[in-house]
PDB file of N, CA and C in Angstrom:
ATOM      1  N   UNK A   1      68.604 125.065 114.314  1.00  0.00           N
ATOM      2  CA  UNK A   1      69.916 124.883 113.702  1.00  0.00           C
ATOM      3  C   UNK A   1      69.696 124.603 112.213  1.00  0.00           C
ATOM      4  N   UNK A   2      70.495 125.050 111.482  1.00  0.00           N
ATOM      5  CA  UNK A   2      70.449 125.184 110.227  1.00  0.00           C
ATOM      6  C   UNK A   2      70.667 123.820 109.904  1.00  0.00           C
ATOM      7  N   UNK A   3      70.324 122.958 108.621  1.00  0.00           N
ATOM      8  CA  UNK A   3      71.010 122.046 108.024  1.00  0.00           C
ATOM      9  C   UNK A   3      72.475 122.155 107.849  1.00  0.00           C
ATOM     10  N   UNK A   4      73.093 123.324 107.095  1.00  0.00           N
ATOM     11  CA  UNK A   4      74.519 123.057 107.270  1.00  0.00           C
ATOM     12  C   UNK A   4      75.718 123.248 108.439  1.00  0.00           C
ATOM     13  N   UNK A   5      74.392 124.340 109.143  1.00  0.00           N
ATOM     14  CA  UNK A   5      75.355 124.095 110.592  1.00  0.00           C
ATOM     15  C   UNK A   5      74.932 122.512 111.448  1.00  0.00           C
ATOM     16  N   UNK A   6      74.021 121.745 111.197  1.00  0.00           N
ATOM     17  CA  UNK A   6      73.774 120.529 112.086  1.00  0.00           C
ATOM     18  C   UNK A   6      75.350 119.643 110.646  1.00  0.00           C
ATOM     19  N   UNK A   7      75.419 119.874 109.867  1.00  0.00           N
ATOM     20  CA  UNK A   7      76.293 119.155 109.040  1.00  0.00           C
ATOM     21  C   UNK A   7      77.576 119.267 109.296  1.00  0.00           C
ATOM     22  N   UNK A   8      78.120 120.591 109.901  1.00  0.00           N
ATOM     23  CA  UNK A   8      79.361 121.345 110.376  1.00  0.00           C
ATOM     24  C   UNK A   8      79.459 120.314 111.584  1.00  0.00           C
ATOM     25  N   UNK A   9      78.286 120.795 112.555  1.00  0.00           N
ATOM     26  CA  UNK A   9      78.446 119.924 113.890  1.00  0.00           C
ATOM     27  C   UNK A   9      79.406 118.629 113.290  1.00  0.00           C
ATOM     28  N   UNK A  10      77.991 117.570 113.035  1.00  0.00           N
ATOM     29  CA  UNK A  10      78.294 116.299 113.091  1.00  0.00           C
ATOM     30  C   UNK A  10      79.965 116.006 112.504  1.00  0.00           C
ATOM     31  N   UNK A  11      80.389 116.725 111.153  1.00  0.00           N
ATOM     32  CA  UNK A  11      81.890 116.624 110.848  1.00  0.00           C
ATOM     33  C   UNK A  11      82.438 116.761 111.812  1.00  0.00           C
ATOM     34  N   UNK A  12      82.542 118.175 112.588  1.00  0.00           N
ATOM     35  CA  UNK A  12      83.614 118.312 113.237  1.00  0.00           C
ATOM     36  C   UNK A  12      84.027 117.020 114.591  1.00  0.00           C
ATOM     37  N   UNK A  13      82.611 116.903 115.076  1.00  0.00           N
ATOM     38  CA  UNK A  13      82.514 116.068 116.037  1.00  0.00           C
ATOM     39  C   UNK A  13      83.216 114.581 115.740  1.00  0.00           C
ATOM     40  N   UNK A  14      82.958 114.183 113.937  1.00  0.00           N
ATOM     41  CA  UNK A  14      83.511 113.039 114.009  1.00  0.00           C
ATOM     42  C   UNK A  14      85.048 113.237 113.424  1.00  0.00           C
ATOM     43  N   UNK A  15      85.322 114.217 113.090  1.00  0.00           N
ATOM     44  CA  UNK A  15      86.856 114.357 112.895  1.00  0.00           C
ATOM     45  C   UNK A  15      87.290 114.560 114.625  1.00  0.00           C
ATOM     46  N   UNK A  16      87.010 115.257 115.429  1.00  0.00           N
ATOM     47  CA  UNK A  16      87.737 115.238 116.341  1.00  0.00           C
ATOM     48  C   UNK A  16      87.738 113.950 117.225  1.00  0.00           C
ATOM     49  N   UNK A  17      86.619 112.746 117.285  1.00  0.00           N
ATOM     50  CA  UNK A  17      86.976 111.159 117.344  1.00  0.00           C
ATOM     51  C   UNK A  17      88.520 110.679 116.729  1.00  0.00           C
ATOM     52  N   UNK A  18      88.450 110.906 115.289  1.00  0.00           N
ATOM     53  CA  UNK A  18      88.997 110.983 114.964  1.00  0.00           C
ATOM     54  C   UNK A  18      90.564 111.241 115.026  1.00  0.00           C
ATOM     55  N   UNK A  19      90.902 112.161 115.288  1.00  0.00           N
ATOM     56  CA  UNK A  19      91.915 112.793 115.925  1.00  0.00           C
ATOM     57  C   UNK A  19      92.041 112.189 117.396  1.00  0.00           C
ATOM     58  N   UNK A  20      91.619 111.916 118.099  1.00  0.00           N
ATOM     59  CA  UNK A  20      91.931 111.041 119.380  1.00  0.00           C
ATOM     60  C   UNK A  20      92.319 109.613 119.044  1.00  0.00           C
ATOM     61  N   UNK A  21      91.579 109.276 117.840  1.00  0.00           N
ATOM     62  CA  UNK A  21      92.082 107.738 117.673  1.00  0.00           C
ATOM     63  C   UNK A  21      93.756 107.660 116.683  1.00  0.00           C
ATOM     64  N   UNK A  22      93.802 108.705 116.289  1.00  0.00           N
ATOM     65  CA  UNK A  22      95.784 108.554 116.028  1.00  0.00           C
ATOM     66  C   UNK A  22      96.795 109.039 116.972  1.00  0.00           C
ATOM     67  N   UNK A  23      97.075 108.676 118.183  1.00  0.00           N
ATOM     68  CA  UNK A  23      97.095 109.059 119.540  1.00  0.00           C
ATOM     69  C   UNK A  23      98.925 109.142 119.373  1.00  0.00           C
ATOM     70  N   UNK A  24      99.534 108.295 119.109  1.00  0.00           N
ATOM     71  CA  UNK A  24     100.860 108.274 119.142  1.00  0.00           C
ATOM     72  C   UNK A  24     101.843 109.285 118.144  1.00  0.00           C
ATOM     73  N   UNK A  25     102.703 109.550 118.754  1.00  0.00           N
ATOM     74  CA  UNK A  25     103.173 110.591 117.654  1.00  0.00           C
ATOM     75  C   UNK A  25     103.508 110.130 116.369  1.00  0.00           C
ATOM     76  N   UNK A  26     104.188 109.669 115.769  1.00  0.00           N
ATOM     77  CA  UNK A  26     103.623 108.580 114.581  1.00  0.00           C
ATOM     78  C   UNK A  26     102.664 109.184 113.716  1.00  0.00           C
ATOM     79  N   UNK A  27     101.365 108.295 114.353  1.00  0.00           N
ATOM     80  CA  UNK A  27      99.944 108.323 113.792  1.00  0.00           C
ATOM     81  C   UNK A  27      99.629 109.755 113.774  1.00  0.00           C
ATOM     82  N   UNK A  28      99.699 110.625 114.927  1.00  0.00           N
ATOM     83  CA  UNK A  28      99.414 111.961 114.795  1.00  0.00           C
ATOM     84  C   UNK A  28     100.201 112.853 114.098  1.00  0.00           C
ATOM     85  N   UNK A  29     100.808 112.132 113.282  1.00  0.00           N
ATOM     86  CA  UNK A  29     101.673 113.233 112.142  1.00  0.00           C
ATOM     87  C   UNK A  29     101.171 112.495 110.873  1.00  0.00           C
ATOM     88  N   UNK A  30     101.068 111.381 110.767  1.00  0.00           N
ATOM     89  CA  UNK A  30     100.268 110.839 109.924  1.00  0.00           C
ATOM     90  C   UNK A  30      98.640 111.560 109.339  1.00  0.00           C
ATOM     91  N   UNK A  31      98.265 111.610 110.876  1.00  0.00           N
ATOM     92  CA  UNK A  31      96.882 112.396 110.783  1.00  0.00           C
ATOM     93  C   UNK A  31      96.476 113.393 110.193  1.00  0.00           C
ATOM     94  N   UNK A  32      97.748 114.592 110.800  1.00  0.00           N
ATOM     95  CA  UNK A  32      97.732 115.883 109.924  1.00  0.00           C
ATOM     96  C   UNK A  32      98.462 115.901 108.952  1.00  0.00           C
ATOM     97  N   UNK A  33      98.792 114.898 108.488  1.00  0.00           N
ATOM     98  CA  UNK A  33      99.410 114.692 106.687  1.00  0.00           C
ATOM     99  C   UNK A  33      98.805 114.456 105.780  1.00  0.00           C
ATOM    100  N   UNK A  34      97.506 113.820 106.538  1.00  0.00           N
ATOM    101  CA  UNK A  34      96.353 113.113 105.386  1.00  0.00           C
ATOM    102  C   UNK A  34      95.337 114.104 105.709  1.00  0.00           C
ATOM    103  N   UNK A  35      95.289 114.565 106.977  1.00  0.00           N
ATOM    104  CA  UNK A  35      93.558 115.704 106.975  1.00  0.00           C
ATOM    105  C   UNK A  35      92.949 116.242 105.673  1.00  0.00           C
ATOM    106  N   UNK A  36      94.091 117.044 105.282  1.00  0.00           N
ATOM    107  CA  UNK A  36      93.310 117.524 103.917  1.00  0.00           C
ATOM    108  C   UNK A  36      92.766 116.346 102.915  1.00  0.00           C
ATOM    109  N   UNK A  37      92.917 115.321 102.563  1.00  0.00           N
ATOM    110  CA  UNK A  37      92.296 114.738 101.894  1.00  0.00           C
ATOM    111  C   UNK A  37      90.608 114.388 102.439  1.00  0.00           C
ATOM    112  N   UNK A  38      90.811 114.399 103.625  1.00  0.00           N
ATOM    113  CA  UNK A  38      88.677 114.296 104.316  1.00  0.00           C
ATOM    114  C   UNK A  38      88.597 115.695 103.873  1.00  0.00           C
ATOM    115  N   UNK A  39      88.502 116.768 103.441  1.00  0.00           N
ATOM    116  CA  UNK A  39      88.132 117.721 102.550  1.00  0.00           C
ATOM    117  C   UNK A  39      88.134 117.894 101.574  1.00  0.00           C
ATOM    118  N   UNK A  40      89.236 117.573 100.424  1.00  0.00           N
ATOM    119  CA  UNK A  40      89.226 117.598  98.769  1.00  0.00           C
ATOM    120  C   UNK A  40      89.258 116.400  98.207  1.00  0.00           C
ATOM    121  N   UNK A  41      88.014 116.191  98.423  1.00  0.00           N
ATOM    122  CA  UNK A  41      87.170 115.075  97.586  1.00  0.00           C
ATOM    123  C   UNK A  41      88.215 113.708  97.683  1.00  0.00           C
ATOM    124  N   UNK A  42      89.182 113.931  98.901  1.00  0.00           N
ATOM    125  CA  UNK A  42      90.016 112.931  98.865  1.00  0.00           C
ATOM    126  C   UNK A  42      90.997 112.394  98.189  1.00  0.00           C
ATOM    127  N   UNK A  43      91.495 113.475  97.388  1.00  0.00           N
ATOM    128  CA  UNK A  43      92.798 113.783  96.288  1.00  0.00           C
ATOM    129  C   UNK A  43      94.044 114.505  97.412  1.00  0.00           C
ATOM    130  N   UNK A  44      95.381 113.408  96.855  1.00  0.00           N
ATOM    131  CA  UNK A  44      96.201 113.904  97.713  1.00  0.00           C
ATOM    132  C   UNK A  44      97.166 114.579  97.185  1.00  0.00           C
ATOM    133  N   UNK A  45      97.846 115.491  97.999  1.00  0.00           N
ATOM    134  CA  UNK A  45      98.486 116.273  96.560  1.00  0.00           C
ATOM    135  C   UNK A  45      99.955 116.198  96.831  1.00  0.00           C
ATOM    136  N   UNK A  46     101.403 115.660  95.906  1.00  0.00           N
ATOM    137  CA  UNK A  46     102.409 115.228  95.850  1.00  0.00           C
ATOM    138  C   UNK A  46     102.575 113.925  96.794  1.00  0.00           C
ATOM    139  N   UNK A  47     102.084 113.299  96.322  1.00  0.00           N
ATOM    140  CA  UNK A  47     101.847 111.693  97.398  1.00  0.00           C
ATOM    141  C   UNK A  47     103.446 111.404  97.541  1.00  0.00           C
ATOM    142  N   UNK A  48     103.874 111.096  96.316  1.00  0.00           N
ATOM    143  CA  UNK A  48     105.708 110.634  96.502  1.00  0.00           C
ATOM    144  C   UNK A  48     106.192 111.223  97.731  1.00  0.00           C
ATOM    145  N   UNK A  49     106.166 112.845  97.308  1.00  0.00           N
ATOM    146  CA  UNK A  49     106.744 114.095  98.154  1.00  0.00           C
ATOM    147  C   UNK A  49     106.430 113.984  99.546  1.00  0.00           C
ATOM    148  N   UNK A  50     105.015 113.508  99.926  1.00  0.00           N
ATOM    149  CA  UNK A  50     104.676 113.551 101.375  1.00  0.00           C
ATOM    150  C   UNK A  50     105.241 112.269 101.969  1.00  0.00           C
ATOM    151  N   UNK A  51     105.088 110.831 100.938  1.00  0.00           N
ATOM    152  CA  UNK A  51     105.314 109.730 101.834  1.00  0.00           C
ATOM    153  C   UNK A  51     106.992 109.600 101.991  1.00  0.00           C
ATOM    154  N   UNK A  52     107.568 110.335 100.768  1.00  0.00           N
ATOM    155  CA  UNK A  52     109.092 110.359 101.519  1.00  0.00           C
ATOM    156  C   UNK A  52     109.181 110.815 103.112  1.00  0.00           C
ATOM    157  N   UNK A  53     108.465 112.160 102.548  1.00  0.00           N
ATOM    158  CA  UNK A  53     108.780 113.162 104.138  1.00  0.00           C
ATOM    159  C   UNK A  53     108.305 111.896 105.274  1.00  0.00           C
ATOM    160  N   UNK A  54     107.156 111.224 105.200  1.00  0.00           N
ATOM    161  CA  UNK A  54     106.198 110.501 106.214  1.00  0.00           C
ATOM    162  C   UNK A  54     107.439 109.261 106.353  1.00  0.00           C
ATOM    163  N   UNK A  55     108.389 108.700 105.455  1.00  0.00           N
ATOM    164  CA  UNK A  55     109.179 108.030 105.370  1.00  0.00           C
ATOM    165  C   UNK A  55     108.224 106.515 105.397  1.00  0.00           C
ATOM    166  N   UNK A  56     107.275 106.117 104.442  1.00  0.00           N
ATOM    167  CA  UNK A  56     106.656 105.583 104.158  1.00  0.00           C
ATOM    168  C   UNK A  56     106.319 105.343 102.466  1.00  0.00           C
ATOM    169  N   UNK A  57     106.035 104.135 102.062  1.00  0.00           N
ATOM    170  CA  UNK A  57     105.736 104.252 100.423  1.00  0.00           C
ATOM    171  C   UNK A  57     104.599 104.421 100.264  1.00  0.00           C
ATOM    172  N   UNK A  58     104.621 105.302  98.644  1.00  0.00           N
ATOM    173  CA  UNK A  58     103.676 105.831  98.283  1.00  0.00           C
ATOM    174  C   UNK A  58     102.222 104.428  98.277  1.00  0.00           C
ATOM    175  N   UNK A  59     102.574 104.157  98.120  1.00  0.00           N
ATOM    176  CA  UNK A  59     101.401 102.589  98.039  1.00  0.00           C
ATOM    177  C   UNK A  59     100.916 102.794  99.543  1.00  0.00           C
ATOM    178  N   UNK A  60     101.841 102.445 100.528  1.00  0.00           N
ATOM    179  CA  UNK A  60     101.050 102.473 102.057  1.00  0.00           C
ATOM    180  C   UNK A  60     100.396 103.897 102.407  1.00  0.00           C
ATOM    181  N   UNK A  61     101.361 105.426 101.679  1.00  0.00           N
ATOM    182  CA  UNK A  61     100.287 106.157 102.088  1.00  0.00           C
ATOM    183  C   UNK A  61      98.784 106.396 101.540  1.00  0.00           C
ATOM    184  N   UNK A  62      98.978 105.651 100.560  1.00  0.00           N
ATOM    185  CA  UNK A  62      97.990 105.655  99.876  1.00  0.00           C
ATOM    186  C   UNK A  62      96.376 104.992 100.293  1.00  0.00           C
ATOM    187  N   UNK A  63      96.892 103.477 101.023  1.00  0.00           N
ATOM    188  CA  UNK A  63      95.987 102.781 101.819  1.00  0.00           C
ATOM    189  C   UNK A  63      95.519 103.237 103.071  1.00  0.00           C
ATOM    190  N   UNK A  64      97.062 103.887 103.923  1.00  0.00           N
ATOM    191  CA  UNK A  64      96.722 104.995 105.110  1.00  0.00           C
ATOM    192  C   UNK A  64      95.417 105.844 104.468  1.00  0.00           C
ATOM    193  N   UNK A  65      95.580 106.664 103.803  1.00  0.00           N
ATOM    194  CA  UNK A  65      94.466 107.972 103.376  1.00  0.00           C
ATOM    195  C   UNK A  65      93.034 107.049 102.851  1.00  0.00           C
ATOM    196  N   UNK A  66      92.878 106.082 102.487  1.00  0.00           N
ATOM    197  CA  UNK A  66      91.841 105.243 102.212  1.00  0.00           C
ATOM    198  C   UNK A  66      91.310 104.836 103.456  1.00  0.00           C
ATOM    199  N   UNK A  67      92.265 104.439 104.363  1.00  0.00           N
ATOM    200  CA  UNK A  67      91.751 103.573 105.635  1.00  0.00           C
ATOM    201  C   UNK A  67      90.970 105.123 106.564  1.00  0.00           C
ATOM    202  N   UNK A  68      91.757 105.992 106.552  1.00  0.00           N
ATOM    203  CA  UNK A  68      91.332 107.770 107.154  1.00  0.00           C
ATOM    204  C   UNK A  68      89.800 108.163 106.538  1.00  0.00           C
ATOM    205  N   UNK A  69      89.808 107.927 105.327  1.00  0.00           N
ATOM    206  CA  UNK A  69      88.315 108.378 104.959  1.00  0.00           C
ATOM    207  C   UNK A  69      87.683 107.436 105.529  1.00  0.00           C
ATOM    208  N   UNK A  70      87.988 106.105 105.052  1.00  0.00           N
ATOM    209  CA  UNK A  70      86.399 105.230 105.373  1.00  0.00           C
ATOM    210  C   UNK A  70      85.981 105.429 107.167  1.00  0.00           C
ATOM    211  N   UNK A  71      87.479 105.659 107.866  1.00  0.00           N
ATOM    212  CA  UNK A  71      87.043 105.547 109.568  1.00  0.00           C
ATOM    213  C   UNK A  71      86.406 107.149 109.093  1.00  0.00           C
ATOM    214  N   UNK A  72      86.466 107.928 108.754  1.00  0.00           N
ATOM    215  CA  UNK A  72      85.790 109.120 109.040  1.00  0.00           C
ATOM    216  C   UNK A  72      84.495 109.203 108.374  1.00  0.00           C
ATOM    217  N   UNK A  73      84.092 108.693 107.560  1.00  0.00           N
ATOM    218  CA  UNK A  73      82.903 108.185 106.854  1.00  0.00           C
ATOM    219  C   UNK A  73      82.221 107.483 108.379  1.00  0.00           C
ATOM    220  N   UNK A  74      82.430 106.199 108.153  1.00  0.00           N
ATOM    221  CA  UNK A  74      82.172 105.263 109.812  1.00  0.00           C
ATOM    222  C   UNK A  74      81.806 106.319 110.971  1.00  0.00           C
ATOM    223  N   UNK A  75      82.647 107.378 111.140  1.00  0.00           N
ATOM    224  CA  UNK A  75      82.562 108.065 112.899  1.00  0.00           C
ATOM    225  C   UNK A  75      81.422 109.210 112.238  1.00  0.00           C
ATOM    226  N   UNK A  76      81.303 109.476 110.983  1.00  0.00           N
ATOM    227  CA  UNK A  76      79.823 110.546 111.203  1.00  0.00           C
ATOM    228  C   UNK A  76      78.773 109.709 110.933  1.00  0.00           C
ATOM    229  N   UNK A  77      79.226 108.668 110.446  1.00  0.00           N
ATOM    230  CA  UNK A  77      77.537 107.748 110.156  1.00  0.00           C
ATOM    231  C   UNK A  77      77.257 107.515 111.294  1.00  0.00           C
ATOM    232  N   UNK A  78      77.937 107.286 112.657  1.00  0.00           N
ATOM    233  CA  UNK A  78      77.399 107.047 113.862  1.00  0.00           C
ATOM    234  C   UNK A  78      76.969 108.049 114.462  1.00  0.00           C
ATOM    235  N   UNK A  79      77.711 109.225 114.292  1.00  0.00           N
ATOM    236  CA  UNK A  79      77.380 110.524 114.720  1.00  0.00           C
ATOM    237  C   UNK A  79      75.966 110.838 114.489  1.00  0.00           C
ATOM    238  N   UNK A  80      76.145 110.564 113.337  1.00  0.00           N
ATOM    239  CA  UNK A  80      73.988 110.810 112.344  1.00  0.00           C
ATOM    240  C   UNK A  80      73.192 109.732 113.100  1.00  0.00           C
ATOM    241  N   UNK A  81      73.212 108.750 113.440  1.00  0.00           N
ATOM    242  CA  UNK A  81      72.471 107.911 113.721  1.00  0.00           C
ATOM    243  C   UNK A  81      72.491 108.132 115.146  1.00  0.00           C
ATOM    244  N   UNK A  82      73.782 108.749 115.868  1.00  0.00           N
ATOM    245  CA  UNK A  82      73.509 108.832 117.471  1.00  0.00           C
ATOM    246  C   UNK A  82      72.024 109.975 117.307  1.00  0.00           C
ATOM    247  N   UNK A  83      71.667 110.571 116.317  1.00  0.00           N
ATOM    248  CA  UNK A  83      70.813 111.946 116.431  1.00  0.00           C
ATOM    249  C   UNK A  83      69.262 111.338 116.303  1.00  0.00           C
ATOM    250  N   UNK A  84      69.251 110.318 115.570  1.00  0.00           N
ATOM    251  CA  UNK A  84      68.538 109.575 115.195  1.00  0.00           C
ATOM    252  C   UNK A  84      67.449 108.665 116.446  1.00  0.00           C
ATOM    253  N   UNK A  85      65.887 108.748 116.057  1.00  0.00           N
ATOM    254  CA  UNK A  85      64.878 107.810 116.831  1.00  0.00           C
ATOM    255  C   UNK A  85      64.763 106.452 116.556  1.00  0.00           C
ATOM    256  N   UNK A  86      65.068 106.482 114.847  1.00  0.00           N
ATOM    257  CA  UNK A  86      64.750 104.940 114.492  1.00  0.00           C
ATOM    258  C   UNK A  86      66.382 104.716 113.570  1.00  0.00           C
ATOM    259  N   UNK A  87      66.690 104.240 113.694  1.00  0.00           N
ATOM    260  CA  UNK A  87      67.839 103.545 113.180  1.00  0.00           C
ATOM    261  C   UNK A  87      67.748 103.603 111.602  1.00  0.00           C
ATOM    262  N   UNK A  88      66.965 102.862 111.374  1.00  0.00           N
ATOM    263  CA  UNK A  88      66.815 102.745 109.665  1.00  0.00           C
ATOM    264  C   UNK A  88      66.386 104.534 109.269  1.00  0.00           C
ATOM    265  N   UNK A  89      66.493 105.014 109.771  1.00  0.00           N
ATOM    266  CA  UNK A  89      66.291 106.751 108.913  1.00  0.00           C
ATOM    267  C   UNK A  89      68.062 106.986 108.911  1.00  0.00           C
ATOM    268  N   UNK A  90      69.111 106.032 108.708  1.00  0.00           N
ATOM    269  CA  UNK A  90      70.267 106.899 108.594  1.00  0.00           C
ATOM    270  C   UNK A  90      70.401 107.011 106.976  1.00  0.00           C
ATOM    271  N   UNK A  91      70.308 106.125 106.297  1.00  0.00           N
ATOM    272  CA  UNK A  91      70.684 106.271 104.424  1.00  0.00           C
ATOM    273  C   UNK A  91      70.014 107.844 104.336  1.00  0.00           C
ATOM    274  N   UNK A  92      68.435 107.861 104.622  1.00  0.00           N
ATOM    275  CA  UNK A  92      68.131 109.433 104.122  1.00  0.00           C
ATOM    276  C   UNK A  92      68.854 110.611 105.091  1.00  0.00           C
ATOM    277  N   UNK A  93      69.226 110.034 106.323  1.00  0.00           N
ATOM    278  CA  UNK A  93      69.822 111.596 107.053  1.00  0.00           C
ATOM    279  C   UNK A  93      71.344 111.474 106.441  1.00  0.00           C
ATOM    280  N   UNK A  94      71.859 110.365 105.973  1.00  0.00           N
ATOM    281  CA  UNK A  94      73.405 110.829 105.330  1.00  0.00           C
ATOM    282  C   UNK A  94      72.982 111.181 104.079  1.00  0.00           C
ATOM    283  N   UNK A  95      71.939 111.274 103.415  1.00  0.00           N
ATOM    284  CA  UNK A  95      71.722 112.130 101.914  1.00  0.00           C
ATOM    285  C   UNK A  95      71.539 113.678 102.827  1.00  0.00           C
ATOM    286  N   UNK A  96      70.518 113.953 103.436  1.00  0.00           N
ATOM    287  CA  UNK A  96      70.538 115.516 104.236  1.00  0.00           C
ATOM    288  C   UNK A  96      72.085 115.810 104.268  1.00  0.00           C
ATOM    289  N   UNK A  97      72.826 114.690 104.846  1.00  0.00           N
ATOM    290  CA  UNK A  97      74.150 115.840 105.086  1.00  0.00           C
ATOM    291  C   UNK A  97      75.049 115.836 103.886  1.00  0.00           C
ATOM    292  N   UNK A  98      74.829 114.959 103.012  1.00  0.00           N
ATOM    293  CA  UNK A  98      75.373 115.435 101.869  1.00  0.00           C
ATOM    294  C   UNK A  98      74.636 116.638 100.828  1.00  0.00           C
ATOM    295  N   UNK A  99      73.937 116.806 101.506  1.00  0.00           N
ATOM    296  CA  UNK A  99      73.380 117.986 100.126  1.00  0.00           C
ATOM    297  C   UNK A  99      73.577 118.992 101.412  1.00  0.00           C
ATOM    298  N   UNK A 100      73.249 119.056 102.387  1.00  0.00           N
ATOM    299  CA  UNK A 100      73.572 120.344 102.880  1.00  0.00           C
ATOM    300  C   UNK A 100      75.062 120.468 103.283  1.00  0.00           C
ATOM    301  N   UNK A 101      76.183 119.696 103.014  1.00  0.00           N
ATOM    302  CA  UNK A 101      77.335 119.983 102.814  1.00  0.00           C
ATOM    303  C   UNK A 101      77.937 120.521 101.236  1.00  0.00           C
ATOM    304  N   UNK A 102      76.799 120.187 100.345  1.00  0.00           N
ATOM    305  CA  UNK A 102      77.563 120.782  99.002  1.00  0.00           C
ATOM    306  C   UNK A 102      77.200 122.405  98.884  1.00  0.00           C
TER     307      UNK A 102
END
């Protein structure tokens, strides 16, 4: 397996955690309101515009999409380390998946 396909894996795997843990309809519209930001560098685009629609303020969606990265950050660092023999090799296998994700 390639580096960026073992990098594909582990994302997808921890976005779709992910996606099980905003379970209520609510949260799961929430979810796919913020997705695109775990892809563009985490820039959201018409925040006002979305948190009206979300019927939420721009300030809370703002902490929502903060709280979304770091759990998705969190669910592949475990993901990398579930792959893992010794524990302490995760700092260099999350540098591997950042360079073979750029």
């Amino acid at each position: 397996m390639t580096r960026r396909r073992w990098a594909l894996t582990i994302m997808a795997r921890a976005l779709e955690t992910l996606a099980l843990e905003y379970k209520s309809p609510q949260q799961a519209r929430l979810f796919t309101a913020l997705q695109p930001v775990l892809a563009d560098s985490g820039r959201m685009q018409n925040q006002a515009a979305l948190a009206t629609e979300l019927g939420v303020t721009p300030g809370a969606l703002a902490t929502a999409a903060t709280r979304l990265r770091q759990r998705y950050r969190a669910l592949i660092e475990a993901e990398v380390k579930s792959t893992l023999e010794n524990p302490a090799d995760l700092a260099e296998e999350m540098l591997v998946l950042r360079e073979a994700w750029s």
